[in-house]
PDB file of N, CA and C in Angstrom:
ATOM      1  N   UNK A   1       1.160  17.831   0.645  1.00  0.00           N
ATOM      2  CA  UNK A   1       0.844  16.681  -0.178  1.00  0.00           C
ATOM      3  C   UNK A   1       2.151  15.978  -0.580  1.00  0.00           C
ATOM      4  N   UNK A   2       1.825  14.963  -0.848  1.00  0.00           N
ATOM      5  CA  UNK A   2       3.613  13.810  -1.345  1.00  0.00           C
ATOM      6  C   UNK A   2       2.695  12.957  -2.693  1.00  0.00           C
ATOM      7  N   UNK A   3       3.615  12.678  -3.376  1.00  0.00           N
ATOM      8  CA  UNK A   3       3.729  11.552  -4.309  1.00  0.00           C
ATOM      9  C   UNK A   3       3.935  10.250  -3.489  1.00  0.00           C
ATOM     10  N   UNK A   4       3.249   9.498  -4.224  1.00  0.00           N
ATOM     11  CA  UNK A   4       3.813   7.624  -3.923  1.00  0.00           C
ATOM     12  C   UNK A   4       3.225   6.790  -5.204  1.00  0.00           C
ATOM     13  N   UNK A   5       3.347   6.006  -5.461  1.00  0.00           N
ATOM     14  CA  UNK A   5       3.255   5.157  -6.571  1.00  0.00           C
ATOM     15  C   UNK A   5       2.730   3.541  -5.862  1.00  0.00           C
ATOM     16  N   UNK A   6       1.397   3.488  -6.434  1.00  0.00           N
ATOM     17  CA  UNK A   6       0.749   1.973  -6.012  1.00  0.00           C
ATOM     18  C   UNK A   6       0.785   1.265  -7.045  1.00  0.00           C
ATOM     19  N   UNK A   7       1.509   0.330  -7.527  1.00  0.00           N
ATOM     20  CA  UNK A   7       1.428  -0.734  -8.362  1.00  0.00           C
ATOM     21  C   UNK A   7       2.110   0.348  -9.813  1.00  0.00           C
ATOM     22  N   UNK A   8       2.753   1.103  -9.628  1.00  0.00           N
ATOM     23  CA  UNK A   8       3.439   2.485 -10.966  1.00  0.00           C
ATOM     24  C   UNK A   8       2.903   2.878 -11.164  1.00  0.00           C
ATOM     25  N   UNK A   9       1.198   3.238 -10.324  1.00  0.00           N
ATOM     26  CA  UNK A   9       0.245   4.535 -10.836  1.00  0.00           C
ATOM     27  C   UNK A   9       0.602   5.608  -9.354  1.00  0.00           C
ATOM     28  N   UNK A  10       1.006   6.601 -10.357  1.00  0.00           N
ATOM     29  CA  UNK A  10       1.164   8.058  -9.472  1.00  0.00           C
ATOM     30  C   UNK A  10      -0.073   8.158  -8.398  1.00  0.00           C
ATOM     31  N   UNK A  11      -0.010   8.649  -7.349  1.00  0.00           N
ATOM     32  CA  UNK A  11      -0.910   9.239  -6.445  1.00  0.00           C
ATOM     33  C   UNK A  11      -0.671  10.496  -5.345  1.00  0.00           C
ATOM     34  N   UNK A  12      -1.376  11.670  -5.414  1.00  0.00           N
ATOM     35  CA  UNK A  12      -0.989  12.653  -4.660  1.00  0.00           C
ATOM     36  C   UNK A  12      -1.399  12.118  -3.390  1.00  0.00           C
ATOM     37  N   UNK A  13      -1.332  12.091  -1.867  1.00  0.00           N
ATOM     38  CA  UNK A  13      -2.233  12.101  -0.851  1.00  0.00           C
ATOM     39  C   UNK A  13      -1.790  13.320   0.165  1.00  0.00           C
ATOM     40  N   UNK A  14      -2.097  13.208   1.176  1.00  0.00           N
ATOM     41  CA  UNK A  14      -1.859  14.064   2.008  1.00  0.00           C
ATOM     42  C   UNK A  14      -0.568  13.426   3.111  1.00  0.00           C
ATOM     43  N   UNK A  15      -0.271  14.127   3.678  1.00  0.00           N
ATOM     44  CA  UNK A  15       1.147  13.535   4.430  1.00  0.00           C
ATOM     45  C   UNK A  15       0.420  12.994   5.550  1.00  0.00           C
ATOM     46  N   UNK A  16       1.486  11.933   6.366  1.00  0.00           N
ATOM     47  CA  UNK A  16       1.034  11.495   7.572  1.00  0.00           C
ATOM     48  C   UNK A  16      -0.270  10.359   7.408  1.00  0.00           C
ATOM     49  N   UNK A  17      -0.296   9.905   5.938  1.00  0.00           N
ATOM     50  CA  UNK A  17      -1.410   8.841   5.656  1.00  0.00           C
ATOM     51  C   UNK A  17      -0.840   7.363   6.149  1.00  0.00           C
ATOM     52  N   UNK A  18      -1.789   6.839   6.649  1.00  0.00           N
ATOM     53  CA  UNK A  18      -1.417   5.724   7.424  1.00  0.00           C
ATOM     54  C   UNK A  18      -1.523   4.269   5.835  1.00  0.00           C
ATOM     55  N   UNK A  19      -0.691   3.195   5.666  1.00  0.00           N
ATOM     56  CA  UNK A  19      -0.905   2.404   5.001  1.00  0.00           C
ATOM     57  C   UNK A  19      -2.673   2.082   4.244  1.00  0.00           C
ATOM     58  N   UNK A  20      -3.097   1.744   6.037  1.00  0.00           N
ATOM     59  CA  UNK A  20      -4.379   1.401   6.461  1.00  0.00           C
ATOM     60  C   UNK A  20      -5.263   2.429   5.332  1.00  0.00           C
ATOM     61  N   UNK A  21      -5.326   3.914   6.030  1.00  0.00           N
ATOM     62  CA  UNK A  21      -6.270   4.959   5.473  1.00  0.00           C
ATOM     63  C   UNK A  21      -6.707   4.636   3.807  1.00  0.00           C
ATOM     64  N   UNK A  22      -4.927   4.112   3.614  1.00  0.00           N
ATOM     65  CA  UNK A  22      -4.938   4.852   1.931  1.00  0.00           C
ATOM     66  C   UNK A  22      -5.744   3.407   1.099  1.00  0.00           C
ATOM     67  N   UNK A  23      -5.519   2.359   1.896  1.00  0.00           N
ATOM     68  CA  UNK A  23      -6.439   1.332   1.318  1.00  0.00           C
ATOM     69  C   UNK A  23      -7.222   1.066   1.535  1.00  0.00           C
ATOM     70  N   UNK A  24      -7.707   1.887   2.594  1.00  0.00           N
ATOM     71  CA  UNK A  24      -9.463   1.786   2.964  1.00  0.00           C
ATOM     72  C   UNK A  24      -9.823   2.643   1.873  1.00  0.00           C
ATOM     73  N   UNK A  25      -9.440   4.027   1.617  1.00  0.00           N
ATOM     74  CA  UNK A  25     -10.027   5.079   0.870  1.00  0.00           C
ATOM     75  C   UNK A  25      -9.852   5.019  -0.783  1.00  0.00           C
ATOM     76  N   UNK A  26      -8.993   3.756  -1.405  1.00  0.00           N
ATOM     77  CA  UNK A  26      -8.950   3.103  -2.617  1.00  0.00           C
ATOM     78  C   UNK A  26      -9.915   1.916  -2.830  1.00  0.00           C
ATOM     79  N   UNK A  27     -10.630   1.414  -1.732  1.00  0.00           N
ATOM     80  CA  UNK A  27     -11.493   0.330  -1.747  1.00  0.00           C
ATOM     81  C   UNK A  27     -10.592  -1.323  -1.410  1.00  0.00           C
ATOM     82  N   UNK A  28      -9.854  -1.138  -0.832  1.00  0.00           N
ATOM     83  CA  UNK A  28      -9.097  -2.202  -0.635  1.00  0.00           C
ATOM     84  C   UNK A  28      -8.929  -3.295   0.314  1.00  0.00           C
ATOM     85  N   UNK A  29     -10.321  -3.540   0.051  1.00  0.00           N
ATOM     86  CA  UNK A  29     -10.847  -4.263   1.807  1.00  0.00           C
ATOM     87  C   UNK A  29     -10.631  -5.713   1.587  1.00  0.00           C
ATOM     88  N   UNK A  30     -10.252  -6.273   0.755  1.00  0.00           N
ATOM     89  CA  UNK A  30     -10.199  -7.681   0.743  1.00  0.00           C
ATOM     90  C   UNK A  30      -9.020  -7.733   1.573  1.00  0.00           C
ATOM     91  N   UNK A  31      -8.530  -8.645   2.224  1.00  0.00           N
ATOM     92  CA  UNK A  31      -7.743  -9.824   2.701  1.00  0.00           C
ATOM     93  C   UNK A  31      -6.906 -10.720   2.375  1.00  0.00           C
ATOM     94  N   UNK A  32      -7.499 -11.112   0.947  1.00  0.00           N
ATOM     95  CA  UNK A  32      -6.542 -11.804   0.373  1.00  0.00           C
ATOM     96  C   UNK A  32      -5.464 -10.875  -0.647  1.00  0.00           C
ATOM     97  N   UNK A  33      -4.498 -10.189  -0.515  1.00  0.00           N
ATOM     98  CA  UNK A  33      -3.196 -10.080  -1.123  1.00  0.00           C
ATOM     99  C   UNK A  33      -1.744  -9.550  -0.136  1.00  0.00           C
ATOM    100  N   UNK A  34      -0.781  -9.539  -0.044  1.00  0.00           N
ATOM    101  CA  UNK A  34      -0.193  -8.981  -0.062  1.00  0.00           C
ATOM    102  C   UNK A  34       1.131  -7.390   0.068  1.00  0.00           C
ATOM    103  N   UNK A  35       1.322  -6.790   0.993  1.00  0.00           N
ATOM    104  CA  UNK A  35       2.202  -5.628   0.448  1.00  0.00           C
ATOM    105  C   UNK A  35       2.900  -5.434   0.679  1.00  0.00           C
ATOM    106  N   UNK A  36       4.270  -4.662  -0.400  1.00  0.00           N
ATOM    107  CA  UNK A  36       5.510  -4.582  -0.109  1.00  0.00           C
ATOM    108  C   UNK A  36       5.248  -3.125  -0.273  1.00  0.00           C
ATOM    109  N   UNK A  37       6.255  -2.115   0.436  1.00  0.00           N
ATOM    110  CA  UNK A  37       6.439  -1.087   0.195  1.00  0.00           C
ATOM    111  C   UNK A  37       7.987  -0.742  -0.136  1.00  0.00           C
ATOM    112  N   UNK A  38       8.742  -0.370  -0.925  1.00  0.00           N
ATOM    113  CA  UNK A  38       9.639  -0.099  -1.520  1.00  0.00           C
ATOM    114  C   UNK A  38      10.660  -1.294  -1.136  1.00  0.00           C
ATOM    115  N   UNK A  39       9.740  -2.744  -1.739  1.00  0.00           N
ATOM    116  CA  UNK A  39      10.274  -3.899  -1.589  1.00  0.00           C
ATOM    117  C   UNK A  39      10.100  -4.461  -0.757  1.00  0.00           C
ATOM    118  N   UNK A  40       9.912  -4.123   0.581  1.00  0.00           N
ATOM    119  CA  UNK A  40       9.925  -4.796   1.980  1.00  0.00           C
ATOM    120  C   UNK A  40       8.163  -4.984   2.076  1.00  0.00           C
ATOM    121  N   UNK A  41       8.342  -6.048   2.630  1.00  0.00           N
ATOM    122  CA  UNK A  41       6.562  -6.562   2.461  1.00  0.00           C
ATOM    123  C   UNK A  41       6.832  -6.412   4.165  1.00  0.00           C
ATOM    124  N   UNK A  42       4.900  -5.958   4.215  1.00  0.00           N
ATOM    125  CA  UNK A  42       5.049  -5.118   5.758  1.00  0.00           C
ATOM    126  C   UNK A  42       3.490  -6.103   5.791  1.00  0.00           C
ATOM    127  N   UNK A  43       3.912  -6.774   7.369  1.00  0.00           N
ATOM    128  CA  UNK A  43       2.806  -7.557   7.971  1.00  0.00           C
ATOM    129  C   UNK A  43       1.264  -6.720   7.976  1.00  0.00           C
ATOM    130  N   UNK A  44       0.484  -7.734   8.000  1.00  0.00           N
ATOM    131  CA  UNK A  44      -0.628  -6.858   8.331  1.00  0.00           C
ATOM    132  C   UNK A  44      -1.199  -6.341   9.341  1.00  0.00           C
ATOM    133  N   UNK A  45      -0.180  -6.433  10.779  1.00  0.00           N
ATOM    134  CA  UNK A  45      -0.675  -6.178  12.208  1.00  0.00           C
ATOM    135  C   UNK A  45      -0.027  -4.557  11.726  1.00  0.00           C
ATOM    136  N   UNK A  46       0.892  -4.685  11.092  1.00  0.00           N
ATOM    137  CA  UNK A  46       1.194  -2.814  10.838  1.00  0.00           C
ATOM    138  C   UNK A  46       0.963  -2.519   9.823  1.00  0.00           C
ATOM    139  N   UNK A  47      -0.012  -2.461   9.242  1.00  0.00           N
ATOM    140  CA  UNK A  47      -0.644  -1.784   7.727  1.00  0.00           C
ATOM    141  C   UNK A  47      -0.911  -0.128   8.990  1.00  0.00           C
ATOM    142  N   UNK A  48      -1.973   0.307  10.185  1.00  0.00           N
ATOM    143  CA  UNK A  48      -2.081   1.032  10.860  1.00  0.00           C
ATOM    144  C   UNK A  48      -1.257   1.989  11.207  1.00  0.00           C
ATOM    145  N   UNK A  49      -0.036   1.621  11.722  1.00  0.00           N
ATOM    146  CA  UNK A  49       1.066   2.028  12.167  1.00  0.00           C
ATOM    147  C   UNK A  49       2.480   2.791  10.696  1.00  0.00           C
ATOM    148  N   UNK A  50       2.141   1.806   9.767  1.00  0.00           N
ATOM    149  CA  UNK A  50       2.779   2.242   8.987  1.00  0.00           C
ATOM    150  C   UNK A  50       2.640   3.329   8.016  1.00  0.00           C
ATOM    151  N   UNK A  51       3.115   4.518   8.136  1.00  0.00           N
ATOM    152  CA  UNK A  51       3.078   6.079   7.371  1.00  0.00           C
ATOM    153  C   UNK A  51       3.681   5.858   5.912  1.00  0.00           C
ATOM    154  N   UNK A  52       2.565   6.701   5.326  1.00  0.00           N
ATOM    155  CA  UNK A  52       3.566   6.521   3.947  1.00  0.00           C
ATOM    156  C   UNK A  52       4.153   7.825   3.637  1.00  0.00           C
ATOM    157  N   UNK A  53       5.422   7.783   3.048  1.00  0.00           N
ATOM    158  CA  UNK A  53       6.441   8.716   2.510  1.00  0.00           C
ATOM    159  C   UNK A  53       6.636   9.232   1.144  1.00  0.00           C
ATOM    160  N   UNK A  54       6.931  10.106   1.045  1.00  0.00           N
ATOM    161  CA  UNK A  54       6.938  10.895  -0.529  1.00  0.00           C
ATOM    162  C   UNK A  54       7.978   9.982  -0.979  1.00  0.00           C
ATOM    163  N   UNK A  55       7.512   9.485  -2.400  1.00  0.00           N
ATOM    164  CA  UNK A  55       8.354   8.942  -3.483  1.00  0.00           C
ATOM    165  C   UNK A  55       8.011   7.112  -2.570  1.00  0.00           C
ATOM    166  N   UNK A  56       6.951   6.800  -1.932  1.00  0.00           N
ATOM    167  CA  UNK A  56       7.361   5.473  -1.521  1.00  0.00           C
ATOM    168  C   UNK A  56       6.529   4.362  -2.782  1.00  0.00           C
ATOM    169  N   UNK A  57       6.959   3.049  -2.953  1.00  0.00           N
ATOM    170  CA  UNK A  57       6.463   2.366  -3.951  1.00  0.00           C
ATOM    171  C   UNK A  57       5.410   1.337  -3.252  1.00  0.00           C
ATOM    172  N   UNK A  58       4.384   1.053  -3.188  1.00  0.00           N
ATOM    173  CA  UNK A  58       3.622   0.179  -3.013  1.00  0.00           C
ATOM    174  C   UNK A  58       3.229  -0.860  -3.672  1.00  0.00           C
ATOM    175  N   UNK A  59       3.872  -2.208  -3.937  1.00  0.00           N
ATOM    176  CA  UNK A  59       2.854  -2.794  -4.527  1.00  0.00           C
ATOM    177  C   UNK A  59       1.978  -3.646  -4.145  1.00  0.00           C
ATOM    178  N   UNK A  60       0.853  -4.347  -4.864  1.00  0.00           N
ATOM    179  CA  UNK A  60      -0.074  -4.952  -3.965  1.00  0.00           C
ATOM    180  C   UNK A  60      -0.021  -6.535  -4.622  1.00  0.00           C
ATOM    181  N   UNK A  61       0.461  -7.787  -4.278  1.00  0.00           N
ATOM    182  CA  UNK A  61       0.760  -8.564  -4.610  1.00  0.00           C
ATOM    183  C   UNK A  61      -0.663  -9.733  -4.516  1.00  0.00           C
ATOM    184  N   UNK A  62      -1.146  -9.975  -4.994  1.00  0.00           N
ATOM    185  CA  UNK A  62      -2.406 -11.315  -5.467  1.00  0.00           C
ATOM    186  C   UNK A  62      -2.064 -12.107  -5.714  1.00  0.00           C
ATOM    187  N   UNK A  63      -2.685 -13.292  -4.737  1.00  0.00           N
ATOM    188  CA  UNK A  63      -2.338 -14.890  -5.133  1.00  0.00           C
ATOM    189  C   UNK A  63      -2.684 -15.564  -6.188  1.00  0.00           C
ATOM    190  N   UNK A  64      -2.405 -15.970  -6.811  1.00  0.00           N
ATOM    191  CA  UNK A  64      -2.812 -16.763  -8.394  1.00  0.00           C
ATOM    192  C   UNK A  64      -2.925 -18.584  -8.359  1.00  0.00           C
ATOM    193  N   UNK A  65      -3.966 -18.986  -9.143  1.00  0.00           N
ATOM    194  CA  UNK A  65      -3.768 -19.928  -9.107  1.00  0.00           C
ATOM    195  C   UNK A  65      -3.461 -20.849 -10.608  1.00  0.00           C
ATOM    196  N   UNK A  66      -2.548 -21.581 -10.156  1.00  0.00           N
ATOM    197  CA  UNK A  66      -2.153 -22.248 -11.505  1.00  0.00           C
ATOM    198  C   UNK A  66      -1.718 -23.791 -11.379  1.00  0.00           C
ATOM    199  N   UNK A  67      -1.231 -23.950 -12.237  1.00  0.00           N
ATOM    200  CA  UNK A  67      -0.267 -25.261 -11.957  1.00  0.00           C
ATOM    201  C   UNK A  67       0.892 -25.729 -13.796  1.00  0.00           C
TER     202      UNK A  67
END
C-alpha cells in the first residue's frame, strides 16, 4: 500500500494504481476538470498510463465561472 494526497486529503491505495483506476473508483467521471500531479498537469490521453507513487500530490482543478 502507498500514501498520496488528492486535493490534501490522505489516501491509502494499493501500488501500481493507474491515475485512471483511482478516479474511476472515487466517482470521478466527469470531464470537465483538470489534473496536476505533484504540479505537472498530465493530459488526459495519459490519465491510463500514468501510475501513481507513494507521497504523490494530486490535485483536481475545476473551471469556474465569473467575471
Amino acid at each position: 500500500m502507498i500514501n498520496i494526497y488528492l486535493n490534501n486529503k490522505k489516501y491509502q491505495i494499493k501500488s501500481e494504481l493507474s491515475l485512471q483506476e483511482f478516479l474511476l473508483a472515487h466517482n470521478y467521471t466527469e470531464l470537465h476538470f483538470a489534473i496536476a500531479i505533484n504540479n505537472q498537469f498530465i493530459p488526459r490521453p495519459s490519465y491510463g498510463t500514468t501510475l501513481l507513487r507513494e507521497s504523490d500530490r494530486i490535485d483536481i482543478i475545476v473551471p469556474m465561472q465569473g467575471g
